[in-house]
Protein backbone atom coordinates (compact mmCIF):
# COMPACT_ATOMS: atom_id res chain seq x y z
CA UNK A 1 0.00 0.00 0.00
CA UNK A 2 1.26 3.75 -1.14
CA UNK A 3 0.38 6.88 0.12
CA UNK A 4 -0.75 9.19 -2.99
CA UNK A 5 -1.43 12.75 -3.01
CA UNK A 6 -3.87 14.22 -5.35
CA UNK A 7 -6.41 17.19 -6.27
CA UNK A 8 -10.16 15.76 -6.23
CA UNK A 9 -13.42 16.62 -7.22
CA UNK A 10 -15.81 14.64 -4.91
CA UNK A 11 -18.80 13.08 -6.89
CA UNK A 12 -20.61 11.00 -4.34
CA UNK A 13 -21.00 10.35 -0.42
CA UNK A 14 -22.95 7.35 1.29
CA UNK A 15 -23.18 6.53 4.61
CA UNK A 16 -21.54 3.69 5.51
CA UNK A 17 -21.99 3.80 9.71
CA UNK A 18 -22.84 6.37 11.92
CA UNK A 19 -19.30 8.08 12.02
CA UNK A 20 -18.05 7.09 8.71
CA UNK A 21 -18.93 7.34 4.75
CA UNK A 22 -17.63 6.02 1.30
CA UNK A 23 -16.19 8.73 -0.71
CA UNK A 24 -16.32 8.44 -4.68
CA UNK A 25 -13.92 10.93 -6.06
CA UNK A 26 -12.76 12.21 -9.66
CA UNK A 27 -8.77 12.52 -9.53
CA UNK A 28 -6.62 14.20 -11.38
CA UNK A 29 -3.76 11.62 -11.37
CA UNK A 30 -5.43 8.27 -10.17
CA UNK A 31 -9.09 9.29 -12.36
CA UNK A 32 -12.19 7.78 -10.39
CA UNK A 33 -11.21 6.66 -6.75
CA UNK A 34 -13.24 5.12 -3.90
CA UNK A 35 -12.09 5.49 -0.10
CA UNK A 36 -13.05 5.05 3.21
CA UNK A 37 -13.37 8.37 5.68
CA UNK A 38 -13.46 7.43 8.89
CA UNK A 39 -14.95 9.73 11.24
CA UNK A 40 -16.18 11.92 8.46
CA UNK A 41 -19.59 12.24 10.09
CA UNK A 42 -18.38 13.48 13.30
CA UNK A 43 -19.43 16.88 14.83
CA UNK A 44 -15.83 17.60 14.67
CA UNK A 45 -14.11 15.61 11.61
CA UNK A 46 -11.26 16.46 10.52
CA UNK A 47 -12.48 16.33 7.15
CA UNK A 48 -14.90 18.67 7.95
CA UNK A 49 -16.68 20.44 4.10
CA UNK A 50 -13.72 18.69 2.32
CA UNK A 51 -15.71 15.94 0.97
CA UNK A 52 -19.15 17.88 0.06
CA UNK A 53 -20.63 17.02 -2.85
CA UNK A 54 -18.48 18.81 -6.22
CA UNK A 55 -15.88 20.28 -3.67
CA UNK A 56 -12.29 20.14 -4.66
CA UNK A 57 -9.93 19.61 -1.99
CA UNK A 58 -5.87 18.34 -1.99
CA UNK A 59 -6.33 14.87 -0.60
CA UNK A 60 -4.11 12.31 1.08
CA UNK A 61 -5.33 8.76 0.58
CA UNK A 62 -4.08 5.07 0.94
CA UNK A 63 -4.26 3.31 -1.99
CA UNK A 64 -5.29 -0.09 -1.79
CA UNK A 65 -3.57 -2.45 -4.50
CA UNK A 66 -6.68 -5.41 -3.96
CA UNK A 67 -10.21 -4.26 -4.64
CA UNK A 68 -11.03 -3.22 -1.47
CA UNK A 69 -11.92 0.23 -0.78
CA UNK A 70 -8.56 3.21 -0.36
CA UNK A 71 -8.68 5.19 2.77
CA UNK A 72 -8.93 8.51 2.75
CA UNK A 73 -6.40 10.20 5.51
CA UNK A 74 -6.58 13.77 5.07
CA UNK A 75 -8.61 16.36 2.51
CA UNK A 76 -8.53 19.84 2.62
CA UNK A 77 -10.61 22.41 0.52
CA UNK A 78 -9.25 24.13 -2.47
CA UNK A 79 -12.61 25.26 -4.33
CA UNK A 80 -16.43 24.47 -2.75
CA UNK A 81 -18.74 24.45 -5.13
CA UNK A 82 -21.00 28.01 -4.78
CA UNK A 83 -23.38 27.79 -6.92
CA UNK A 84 -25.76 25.75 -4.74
CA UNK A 85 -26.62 28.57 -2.76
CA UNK A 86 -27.89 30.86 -5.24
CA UNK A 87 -29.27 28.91 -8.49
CA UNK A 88 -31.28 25.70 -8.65
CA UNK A 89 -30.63 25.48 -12.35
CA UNK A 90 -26.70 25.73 -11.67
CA UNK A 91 -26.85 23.64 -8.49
CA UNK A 92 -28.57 20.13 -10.77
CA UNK A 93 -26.47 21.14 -13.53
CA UNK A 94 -23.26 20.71 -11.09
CA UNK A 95 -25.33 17.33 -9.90
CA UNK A 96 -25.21 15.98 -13.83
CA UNK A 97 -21.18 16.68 -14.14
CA UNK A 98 -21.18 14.91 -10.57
CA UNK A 99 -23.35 11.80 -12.12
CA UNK A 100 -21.76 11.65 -15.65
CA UNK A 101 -18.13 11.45 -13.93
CA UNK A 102 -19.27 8.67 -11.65
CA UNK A 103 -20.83 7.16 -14.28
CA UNK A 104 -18.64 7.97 -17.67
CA UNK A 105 -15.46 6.14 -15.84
CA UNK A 106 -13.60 3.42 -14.41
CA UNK A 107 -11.99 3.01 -11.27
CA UNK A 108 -8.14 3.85 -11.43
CA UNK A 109 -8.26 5.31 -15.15
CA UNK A 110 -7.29 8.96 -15.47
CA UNK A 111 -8.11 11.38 -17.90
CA UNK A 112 -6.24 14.50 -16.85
CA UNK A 113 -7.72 16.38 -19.59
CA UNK A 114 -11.60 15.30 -18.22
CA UNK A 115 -10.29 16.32 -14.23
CA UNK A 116 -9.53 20.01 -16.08
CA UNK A 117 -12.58 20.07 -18.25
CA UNK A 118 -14.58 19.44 -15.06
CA UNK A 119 -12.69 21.68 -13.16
CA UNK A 120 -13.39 24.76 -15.58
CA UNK A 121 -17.17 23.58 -15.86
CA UNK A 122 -17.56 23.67 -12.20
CA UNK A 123 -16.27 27.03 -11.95
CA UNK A 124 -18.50 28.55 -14.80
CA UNK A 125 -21.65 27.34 -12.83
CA UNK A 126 -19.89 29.25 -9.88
CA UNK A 127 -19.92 32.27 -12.03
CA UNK A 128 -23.16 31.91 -13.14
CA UNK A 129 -23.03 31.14 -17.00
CA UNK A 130 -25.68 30.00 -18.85
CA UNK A 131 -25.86 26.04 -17.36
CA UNK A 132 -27.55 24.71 -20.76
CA UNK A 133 -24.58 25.67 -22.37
CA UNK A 134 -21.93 24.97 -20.22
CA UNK A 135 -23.58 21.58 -19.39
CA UNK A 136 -24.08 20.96 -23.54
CA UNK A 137 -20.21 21.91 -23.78
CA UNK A 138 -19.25 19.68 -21.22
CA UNK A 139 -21.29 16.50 -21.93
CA UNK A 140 -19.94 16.91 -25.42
CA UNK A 141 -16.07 17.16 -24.58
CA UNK A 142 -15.94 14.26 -22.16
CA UNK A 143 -17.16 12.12 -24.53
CA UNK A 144 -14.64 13.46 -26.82
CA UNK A 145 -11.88 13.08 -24.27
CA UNK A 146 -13.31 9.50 -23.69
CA UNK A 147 -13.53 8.77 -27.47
CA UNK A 148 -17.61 8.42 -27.73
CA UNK A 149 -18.21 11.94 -29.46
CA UNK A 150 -20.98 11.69 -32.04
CA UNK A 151 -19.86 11.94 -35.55
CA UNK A 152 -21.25 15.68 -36.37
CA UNK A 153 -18.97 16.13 -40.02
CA UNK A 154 -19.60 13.42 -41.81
CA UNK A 155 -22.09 10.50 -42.33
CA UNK A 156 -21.52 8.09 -39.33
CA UNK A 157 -22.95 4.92 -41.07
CA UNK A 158 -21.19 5.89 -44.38
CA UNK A 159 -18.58 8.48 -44.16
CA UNK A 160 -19.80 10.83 -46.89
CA UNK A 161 -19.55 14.70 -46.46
CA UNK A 162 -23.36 15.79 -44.75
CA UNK A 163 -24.33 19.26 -45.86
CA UNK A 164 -26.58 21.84 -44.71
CA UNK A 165 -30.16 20.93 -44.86
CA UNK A 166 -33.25 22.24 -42.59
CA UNK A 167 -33.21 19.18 -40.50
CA UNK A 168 -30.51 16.93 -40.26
CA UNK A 169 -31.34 12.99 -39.32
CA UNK A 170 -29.23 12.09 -36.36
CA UNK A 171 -28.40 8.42 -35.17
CA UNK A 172 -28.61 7.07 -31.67
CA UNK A 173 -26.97 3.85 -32.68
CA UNK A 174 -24.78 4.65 -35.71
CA UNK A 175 -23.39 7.53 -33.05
CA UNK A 176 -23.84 10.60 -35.31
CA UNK A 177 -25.65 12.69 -38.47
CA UNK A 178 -26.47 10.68 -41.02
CA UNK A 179 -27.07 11.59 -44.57
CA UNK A 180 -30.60 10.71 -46.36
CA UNK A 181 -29.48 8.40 -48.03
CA UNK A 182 -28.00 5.84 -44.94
CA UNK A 183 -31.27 7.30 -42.91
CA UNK A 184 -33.49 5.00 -44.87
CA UNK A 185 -33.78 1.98 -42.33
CA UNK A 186 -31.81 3.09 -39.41
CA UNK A 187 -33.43 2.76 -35.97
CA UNK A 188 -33.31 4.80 -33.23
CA UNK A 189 -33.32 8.35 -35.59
CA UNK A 190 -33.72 11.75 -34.37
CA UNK A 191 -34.47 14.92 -36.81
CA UNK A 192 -32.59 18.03 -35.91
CA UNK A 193 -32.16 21.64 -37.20
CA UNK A 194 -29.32 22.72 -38.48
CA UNK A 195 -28.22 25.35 -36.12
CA UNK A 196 -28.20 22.46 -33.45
CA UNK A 197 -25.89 20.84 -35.54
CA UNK A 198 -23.37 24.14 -35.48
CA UNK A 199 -23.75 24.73 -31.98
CA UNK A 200 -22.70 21.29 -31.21
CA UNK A 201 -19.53 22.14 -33.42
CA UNK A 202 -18.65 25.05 -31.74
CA UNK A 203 -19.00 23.92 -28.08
CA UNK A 204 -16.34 20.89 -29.26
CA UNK A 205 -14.17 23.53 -30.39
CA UNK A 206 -14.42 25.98 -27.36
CA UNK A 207 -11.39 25.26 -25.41
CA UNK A 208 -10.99 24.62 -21.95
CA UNK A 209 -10.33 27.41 -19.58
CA UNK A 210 -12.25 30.45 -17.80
CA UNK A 211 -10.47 32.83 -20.23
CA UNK A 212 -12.08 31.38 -23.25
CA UNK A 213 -15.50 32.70 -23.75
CA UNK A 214 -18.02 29.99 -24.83
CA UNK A 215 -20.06 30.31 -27.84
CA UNK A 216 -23.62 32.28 -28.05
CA UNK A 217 -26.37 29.69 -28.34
CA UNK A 218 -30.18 30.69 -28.35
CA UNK A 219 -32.32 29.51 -25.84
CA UNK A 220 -34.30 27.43 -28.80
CA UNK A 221 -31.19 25.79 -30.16
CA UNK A 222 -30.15 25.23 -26.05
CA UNK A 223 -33.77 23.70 -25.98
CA UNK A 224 -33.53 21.47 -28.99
CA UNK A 225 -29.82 20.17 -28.01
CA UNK A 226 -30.52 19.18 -24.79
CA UNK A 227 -33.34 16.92 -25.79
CA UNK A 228 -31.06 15.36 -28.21
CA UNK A 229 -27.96 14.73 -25.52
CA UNK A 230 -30.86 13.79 -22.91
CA UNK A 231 -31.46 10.42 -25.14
CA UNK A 232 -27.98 10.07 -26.57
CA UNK A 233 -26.09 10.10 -23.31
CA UNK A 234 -28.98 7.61 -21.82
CA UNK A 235 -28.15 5.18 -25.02
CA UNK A 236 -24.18 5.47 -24.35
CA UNK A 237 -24.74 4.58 -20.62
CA UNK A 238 -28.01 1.54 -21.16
CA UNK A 239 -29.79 3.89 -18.61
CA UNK A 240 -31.72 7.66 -18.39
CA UNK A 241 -29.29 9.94 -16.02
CA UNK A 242 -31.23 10.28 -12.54
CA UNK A 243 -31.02 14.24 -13.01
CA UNK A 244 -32.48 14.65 -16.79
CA UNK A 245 -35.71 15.06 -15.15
CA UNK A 246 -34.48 18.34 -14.02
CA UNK A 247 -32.19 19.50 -16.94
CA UNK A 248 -35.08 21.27 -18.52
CA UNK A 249 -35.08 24.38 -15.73
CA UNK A 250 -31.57 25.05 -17.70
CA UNK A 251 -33.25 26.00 -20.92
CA UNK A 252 -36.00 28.08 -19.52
CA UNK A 253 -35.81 31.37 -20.52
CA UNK A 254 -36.06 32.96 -17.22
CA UNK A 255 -32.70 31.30 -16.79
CA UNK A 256 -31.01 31.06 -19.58
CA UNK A 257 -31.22 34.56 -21.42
């Protein structure tokens, strides 16, 4: 057994007895880690806010070669996650990045460039930007960094070139646009405009980092694209994210303009 130090993004606490929880966190260098914190539900723990939900916090941990559970020895804060006391929309939009991390990986595989990505999400839902697209931009570069990005350029069953049409057929299984002709027989087809289609391009492009601004998508594009990533991210993962039900408050216009 090693100790390893770490930043980590916590993505989800359970009780395990009446002093102590398990701790799933998002690493930078060890990727998705689960560890034992003793004590953590003491009055007085040590650990005290350190392993909130979406706080990020230098941790100390033992890591376990077998698969039983690390232990956590020390955490202390670096960011907590703000937006949960002033937005709804922002605070189940930093729920999602919490349940797609937990359930996009694998234990003990790191993806630095997913830790930054969620990093930089985290803190635009701190600032308040518009969670539709920050969310959209997000769900779209992990799969990218994870190698499961739709196909948005070219034909995904057939590789041909798709140009700009009014609605563009898009494949839940083939994992991308399609042209007309492959959209004859395919199951599981969506129709989408084409401005959803651009949007989705440019959010994939946006790079990572609070000084890069993130592209201007309407609130009826925002709409339309997060229907489509509501079913497409519940086909990549055989089950409907527990928060999609609430997704929608990010596209309302109250919220989002």
């Amino acid at each position: 057994m090693a100790i390893e130090k770490t930043d980590a993004i916590v993505i989800r606490v359970v009780e395990f007895s009446e002093s102590s929880c398990v701790v799933t966190m998002f690493t930078r260098d060890f990727g998705k880690i689960a560890a034992m914190a003793k004590g953590a539900r003491r009055p007085k723990s040590a650990f005290e806010s350190a392993i909130d939900l979406l706080t990020t916090s230098r941790i100390l941990f033992l890591h376990k070669s077998s698969d039983s559970l690390d232990l956590l020895t020390e955490a202390k804060v670096q960011r907590r996650f703000r937006a949960s006391d002033s937005s709804l929309p922002h605070l189940y939009a930093g729920y999602y990045v919490a349940e797609l991390l937990a359930s996009l990986t694998d234990l003990g595989d790191p993806h630095t460039d997913l830790y930054d990505l969620a990093q930089d999400t985290i803190c635009r839902l701190d600032d308040m930007q518009n969670p539709a697209t920050v969310i959209a931009r997000f769900e779209l570069n992990a799969l990218r960094f994870l190698g499961l990005l739709p196909t948005l350029d070219h034909c995904s069953s057939c590789g041909l070139k798709v140009s700009e049409n009014r609605r563009i057929p898009f494949g839940q299984i083939t994992g991308g646009i399609l042209c007309q002709g492959c959209r004859r027989g395919q199951a599981q087809v969506v129709s989408v405009t084409w401005p959803v289609i651009v949007g989705m391009r440019q959010l994939v492009a946006a790079d990572v980092g609070l000084s890069a601004d993130l592209p201007e998508i309407s609130t009826t594009v925002n709409g339309e694209l997060r229907g489509l990533m509501n079913n497409y991210m519940s086909h990549l993962l055989g089950k409907r994210p527990r928060m999609i039900p609430f997704l929608g408050m990010l596209v309302q216009p109250s919220v989002c303009s």
